[in-house]
C-alpha atoms as a PDB file:
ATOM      1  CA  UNK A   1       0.000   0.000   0.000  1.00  0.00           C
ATOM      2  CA  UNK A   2       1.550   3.142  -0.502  1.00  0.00           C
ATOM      3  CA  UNK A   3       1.753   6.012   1.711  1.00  0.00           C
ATOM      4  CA  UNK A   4       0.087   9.138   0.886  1.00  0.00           C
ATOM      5  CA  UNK A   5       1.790  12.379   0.838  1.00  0.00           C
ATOM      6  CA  UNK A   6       1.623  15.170   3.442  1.00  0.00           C
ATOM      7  CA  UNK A   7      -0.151  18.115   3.563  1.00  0.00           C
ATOM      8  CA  UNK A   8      -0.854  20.984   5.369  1.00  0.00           C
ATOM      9  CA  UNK A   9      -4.648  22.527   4.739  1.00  0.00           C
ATOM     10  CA  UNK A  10      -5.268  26.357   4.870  1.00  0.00           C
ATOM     11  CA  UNK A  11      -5.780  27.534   8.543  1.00  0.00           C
ATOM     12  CA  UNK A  12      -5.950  23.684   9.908  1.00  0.00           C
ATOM     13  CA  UNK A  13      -5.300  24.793  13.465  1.00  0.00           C
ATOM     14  CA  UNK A  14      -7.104  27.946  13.635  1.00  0.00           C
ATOM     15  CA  UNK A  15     -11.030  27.988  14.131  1.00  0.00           C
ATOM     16  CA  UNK A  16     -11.468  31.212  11.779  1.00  0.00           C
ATOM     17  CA  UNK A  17      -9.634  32.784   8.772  1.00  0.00           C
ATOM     18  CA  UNK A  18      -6.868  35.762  10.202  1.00  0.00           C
ATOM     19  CA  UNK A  19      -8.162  39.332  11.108  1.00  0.00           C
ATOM     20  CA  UNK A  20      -7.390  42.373   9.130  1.00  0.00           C
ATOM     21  CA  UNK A  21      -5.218  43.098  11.915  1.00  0.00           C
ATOM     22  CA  UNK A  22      -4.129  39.659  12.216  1.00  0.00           C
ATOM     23  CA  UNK A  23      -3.171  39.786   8.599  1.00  0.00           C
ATOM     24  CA  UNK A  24      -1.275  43.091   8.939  1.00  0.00           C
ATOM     25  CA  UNK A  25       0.670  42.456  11.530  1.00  0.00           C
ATOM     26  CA  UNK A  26       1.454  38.807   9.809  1.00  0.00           C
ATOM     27  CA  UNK A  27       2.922  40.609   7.133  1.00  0.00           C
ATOM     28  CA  UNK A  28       4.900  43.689   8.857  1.00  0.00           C
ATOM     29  CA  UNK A  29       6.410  40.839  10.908  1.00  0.00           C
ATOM     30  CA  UNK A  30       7.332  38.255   7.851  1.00  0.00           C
ATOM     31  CA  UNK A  31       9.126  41.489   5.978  1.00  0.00           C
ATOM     32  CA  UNK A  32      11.244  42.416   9.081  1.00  0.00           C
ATOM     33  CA  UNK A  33      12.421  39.099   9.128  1.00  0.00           C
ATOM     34  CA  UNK A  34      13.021  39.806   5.213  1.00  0.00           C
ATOM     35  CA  UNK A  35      15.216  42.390   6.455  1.00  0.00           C
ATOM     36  CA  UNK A  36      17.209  40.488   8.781  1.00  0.00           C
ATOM     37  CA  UNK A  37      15.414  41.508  11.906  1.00  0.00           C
ATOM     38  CA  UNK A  38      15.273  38.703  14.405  1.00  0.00           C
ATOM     39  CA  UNK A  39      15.867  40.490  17.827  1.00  0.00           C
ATOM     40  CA  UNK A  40      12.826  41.503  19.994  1.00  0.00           C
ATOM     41  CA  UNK A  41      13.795  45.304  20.176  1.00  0.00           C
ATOM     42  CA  UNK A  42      14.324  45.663  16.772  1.00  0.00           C
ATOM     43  CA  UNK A  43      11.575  44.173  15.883  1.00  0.00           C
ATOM     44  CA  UNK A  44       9.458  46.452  17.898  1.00  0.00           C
ATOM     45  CA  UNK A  45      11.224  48.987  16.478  1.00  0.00           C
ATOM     46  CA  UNK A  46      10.252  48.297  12.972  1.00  0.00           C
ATOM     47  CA  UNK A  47       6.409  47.998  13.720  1.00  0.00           C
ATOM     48  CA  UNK A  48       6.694  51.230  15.518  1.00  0.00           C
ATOM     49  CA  UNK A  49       7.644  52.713  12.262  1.00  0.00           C
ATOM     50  CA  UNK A  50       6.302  50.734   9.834  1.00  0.00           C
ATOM     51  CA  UNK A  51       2.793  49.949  11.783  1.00  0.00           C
ATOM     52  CA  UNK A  52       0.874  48.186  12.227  1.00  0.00           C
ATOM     53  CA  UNK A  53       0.289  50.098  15.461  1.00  0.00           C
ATOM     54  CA  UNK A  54      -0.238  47.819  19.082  1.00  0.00           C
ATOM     55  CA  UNK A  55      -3.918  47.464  20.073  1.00  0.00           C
ATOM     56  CA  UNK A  56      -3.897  50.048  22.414  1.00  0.00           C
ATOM     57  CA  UNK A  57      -3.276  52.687  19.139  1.00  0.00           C
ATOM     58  CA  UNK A  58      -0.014  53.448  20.795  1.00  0.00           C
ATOM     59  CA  UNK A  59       3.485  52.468  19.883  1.00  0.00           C
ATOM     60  CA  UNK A  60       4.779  48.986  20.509  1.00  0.00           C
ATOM     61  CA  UNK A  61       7.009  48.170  23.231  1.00  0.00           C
ATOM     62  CA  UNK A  62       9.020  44.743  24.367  1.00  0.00           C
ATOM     63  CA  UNK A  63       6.033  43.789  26.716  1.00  0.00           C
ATOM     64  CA  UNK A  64       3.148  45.128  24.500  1.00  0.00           C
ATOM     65  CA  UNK A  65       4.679  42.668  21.830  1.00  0.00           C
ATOM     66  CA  UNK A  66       5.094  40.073  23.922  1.00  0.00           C
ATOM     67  CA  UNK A  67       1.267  40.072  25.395  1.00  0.00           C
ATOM     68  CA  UNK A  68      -0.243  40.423  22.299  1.00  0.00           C
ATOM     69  CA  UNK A  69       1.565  37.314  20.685  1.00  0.00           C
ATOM     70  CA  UNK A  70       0.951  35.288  23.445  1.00  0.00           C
ATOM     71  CA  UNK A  71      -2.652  36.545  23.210  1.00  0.00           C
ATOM     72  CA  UNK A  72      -3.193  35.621  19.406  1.00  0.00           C
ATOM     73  CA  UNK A  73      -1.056  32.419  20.021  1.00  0.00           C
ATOM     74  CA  UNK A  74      -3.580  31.164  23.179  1.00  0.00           C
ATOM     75  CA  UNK A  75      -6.385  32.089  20.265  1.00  0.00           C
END
């Protein structure tokens, strides 16, 4: 018998499709990785300037990150 291939279906471990916001920040995080950003701080530093902004409408910090990934994560 053979074995079928793997696959990975859209969204399989999330209930509903992304956000907006989810989407957003998805993508302002995937192109600071693009740019070689991989620490925390700089990180934060590059949504701070490049948005999106943190759910409070004010600028990102180290712990705002932080919560809100954990939050979306726990999702």
């Amino acid at each position: 018998m053979a074995e079928q291939p793997l696959y990975n279906e859209t969204h399989q471990s999330r209930g509903a499709a992304p956000t907006a916001y989810e989407s957003l920040l998805g993508d302002a995080i995937e192109r600071a990785f693009g740019q070689g950003i991989h620490d925390l701080h700089g990180l934060v530093a590059y949504l701070n300037q490049a948005g999106p902004s943190a759910p409070n409408g004010q600028a990102w910090t180290a712990e705002s990150y932080s919560r809100e990934i954990a939050r979306l994560a726990a999702a």
